[in-house]
Protein backbone atom coordinates (compact mmCIF):
# COMPACT_ATOMS: atom_id res chain seq x y z
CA UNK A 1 0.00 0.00 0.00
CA UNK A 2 1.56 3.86 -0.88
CA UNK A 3 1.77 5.89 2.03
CA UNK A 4 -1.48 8.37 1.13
CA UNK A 5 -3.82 4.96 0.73
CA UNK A 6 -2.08 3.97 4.69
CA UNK A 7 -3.24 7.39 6.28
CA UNK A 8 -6.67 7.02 4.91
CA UNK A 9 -6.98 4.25 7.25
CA UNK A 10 -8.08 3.94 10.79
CA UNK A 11 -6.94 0.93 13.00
CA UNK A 12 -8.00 -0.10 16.42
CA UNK A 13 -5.36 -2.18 18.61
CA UNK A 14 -7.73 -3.94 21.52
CA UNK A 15 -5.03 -5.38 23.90
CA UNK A 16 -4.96 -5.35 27.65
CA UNK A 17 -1.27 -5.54 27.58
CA UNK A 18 -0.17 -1.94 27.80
CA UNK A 19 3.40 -2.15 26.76
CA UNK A 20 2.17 -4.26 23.42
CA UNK A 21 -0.62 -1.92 23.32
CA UNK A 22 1.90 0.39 23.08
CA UNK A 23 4.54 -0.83 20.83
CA UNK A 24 1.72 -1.48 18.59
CA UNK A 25 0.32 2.11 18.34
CA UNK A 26 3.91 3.17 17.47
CA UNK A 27 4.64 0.74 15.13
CA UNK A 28 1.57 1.59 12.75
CA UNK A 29 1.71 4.92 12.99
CA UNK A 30 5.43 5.13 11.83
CA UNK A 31 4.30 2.88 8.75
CA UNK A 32 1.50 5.20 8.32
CA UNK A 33 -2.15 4.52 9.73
CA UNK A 34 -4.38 6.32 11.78
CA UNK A 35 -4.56 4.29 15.02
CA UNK A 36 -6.77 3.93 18.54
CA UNK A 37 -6.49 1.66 21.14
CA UNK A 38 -8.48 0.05 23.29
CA UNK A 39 -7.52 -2.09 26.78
CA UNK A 40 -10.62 -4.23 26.69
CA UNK A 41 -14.35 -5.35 24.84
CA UNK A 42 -16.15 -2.17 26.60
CA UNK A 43 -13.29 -0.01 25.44
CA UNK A 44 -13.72 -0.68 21.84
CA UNK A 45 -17.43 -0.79 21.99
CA UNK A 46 -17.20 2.96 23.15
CA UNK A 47 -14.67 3.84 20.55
CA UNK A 48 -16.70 2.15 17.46
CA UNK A 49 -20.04 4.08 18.54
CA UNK A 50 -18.39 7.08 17.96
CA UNK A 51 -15.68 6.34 14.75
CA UNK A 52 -15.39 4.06 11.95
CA UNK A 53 -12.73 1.30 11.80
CA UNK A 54 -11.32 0.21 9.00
CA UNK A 55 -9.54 -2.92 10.22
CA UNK A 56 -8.90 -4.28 13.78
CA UNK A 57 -6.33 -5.82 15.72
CA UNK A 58 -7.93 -7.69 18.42
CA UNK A 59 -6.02 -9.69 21.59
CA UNK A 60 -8.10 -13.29 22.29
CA UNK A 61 -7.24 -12.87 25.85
CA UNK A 62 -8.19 -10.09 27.75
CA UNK A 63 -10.42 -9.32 31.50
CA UNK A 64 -14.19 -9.39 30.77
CA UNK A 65 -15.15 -10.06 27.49
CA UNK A 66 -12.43 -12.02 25.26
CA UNK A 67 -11.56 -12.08 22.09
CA UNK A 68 -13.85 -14.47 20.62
CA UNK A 69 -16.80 -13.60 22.64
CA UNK A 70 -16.13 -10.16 21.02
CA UNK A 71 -15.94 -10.95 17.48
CA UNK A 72 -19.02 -13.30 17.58
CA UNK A 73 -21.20 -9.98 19.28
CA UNK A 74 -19.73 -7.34 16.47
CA UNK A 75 -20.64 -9.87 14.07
CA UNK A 76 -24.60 -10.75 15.29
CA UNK A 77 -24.57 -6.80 15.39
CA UNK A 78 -24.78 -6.26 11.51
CA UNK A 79 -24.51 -3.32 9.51
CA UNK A 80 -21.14 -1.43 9.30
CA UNK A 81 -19.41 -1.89 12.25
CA UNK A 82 -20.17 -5.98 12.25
CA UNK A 83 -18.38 -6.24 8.96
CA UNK A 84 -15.36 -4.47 10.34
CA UNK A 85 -12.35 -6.86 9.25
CA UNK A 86 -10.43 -8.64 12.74
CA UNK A 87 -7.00 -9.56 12.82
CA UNK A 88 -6.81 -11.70 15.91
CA UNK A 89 -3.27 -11.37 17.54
CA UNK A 90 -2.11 -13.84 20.76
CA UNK A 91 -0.31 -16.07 22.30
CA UNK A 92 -2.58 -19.15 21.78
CA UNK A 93 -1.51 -20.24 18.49
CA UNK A 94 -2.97 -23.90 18.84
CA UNK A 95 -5.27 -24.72 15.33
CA UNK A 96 -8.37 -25.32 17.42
CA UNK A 97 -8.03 -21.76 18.70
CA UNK A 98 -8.02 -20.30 15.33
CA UNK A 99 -10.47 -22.83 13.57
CA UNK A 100 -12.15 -20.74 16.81
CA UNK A 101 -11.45 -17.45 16.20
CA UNK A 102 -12.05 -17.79 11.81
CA UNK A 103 -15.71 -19.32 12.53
CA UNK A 104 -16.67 -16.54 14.40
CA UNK A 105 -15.82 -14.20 11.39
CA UNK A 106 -11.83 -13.16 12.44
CA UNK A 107 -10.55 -12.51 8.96
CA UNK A 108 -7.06 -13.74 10.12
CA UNK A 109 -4.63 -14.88 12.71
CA UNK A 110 -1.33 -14.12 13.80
CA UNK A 111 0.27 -16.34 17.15
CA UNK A 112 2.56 -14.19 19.40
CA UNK A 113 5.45 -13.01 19.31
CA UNK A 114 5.62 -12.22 15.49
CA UNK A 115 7.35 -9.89 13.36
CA UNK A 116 6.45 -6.27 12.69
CA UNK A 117 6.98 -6.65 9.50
CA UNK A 118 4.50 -9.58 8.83
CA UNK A 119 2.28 -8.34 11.34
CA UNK A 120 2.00 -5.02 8.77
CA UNK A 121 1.72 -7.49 5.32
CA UNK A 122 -0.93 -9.49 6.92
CA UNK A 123 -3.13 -5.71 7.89
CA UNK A 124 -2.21 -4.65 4.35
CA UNK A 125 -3.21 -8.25 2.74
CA UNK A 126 -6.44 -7.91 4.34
CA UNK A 127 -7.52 -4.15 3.73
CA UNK A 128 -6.66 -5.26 0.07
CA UNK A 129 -9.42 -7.94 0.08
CA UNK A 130 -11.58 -6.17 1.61
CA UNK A 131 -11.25 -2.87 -0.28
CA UNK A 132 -14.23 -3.80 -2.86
CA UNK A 133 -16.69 -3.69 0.09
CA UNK A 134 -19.68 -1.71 0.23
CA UNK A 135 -19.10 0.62 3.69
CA UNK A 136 -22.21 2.31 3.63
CA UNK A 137 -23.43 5.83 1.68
CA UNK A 138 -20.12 7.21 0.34
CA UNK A 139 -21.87 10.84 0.37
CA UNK A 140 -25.05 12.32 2.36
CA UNK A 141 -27.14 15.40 0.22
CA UNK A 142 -28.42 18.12 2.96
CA UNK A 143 -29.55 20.20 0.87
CA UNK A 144 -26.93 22.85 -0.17
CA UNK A 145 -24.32 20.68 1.79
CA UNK A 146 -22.99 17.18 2.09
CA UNK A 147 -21.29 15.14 4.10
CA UNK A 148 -18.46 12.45 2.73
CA UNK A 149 -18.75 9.81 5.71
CA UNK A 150 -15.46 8.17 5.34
CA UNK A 151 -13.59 11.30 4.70
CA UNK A 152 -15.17 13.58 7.85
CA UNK A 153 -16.11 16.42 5.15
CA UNK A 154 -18.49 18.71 4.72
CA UNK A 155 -18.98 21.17 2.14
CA UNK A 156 -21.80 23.32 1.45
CA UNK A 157 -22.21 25.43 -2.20
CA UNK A 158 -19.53 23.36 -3.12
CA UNK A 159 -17.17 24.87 -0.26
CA UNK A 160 -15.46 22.81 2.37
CA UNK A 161 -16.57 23.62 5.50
CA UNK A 162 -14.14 22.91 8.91
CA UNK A 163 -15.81 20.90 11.39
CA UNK A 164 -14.06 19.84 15.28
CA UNK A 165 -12.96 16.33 15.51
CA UNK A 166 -16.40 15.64 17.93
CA UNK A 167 -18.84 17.63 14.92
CA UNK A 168 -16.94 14.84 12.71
CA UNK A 169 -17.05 11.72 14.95
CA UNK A 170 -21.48 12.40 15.57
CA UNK A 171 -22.23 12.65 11.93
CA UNK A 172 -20.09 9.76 11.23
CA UNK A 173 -22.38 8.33 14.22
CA UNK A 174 -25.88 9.49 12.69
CA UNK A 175 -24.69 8.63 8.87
CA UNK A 176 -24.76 5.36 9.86
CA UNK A 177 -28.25 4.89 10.56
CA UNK A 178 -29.19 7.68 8.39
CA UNK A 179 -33.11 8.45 9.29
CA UNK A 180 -32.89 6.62 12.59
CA UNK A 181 -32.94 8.35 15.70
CA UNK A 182 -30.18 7.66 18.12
CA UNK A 183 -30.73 8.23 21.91
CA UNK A 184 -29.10 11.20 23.17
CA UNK A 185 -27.00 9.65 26.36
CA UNK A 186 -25.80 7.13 23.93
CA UNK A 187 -24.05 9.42 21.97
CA UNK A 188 -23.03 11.57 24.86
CA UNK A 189 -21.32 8.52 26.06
CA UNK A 190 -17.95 9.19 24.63
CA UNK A 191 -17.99 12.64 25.78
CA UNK A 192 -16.81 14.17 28.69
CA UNK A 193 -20.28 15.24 29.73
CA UNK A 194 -22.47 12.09 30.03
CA UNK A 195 -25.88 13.95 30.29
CA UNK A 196 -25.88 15.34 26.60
CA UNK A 197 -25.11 18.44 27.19
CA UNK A 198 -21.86 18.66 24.88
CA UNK A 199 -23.81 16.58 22.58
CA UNK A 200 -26.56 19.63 22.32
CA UNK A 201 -24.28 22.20 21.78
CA UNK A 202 -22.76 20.58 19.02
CA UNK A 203 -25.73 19.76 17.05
CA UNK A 204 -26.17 23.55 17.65
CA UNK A 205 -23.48 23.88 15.90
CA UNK A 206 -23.80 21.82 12.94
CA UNK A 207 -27.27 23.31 12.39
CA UNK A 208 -25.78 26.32 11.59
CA UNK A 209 -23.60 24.91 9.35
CA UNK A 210 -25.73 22.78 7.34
CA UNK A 211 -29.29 24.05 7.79
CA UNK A 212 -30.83 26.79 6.21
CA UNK A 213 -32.73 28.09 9.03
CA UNK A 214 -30.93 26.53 12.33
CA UNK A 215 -34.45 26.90 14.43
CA UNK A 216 -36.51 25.03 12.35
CA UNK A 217 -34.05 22.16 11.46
CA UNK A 218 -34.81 19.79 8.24
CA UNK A 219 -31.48 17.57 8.01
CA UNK A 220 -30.08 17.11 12.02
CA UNK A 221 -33.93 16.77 13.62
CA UNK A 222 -34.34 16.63 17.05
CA UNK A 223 -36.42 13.57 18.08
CA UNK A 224 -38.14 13.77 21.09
CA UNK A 225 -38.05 11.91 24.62
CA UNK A 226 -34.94 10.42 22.14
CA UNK A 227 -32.30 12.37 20.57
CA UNK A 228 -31.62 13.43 17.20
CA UNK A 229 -31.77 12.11 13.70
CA UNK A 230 -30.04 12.91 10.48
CA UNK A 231 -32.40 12.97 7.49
CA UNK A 232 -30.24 13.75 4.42
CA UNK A 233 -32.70 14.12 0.83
């Protein structure tokens, strides 16, 4: 993979280990990637209600919920985030782990310890594969704006138009069930303010960015005694 087709991909490293966890992060993002870690299951379940993943490196054992247990849930989930490709990285390299770990949808294995370097050919081997995928709309029409999902951007009369990293990460979260409504706490979750109040003032925000008359909101609708809901055309 070229360097420019590496940053335009997000990893998540789910390891409980933190020096590995570590290591990891700093390994991939030298070779290029966008990376986030995660120490356990409840970790990356935060992290993939609020971004989109485009491959994971997952750790079978870790406290709580392990590995498999994981992969089988995000799987049964559906949509999007359940067809996020796993690489499963540990120690137990016996075949009945990863007959395992491949029936419950990991896309490949890798036994610890292992080279970098085939560590980074297996990630690359699999993005390739899985590059032809469908990953949901590629662009949203509001109106005089839209919103590229994968990308983060927004541009309106054909202008680009800045958004924060958070205005980014809860359209990402509404795209993806475009014309749902998604409850309020849940998307405050990830925030430092778990009753919605950061969420609020960010949809604030965004309405006057996209809408064409912020108080009486058509695209990012408020949906009440739930949250909000993005209705692109």
């Amino acid at each position: 993979m070229s360097p420019d087709e590496r940053r335009d991909r997000h990893l998540l490293v789910v390891d409980d280990d933190d020096r590995i966890r570590k290591l990891l992060k700093e390994f991939l993002v030298r070779a290029g990637f966008r990376v986030s870690t995660a120490a356990d299951a409840a970790g990356a379940d935060k992290l993939c209600g609020s971004l989109d993943f485009d491959l994971m490196v997952l750790d079978v054992m870790m406290p709580g919920e392990d590995g498999f247990a994981f992969t089988k849930r995000l799987r049964a989930k559906g949509g999007e985030t359940g067809k996020t490709p796993i690489l499963m990285l540990t120690a137990r390299d016996q075949t009945q782990d990863r007959i395992e770990g491949l029936s419950h949808g990991v896309d490949d294995y890798l036994g610890k310890p292992f080279e970098p370097q085939e560590l980074l050919l297996r990630i690359e081997a699999i993005l390739r594969r899985t590059a032809a995928r469908p990953s949901g709309p590629r662009e949203l029409s509001l109106g005089r704006c839209s919103f590229e999902p994968e990308r983060g951007e927004l541009t309106c009369d054909g202008q680009p138009v800045r958004l924060t990293e958070a205005e980014v990460a809860l359209m990402r979260r509404l795209a993806r069930v475009a014309h749902e409504p998604v409850d309020r706490l849940e998307l405050a979750r990830d925030t430092a303010d778990a009753t919605g109040r950061a969420i609020d003032v960010q949809v604030t925000r965004l309405r006057r960015k996209i809408e064409p008359d912020p108080k009486n909101p058509r695209y990012l609708q408020t949906v009440r005694g739930i949250g909000y809901r993005l209705a692109p055309d």
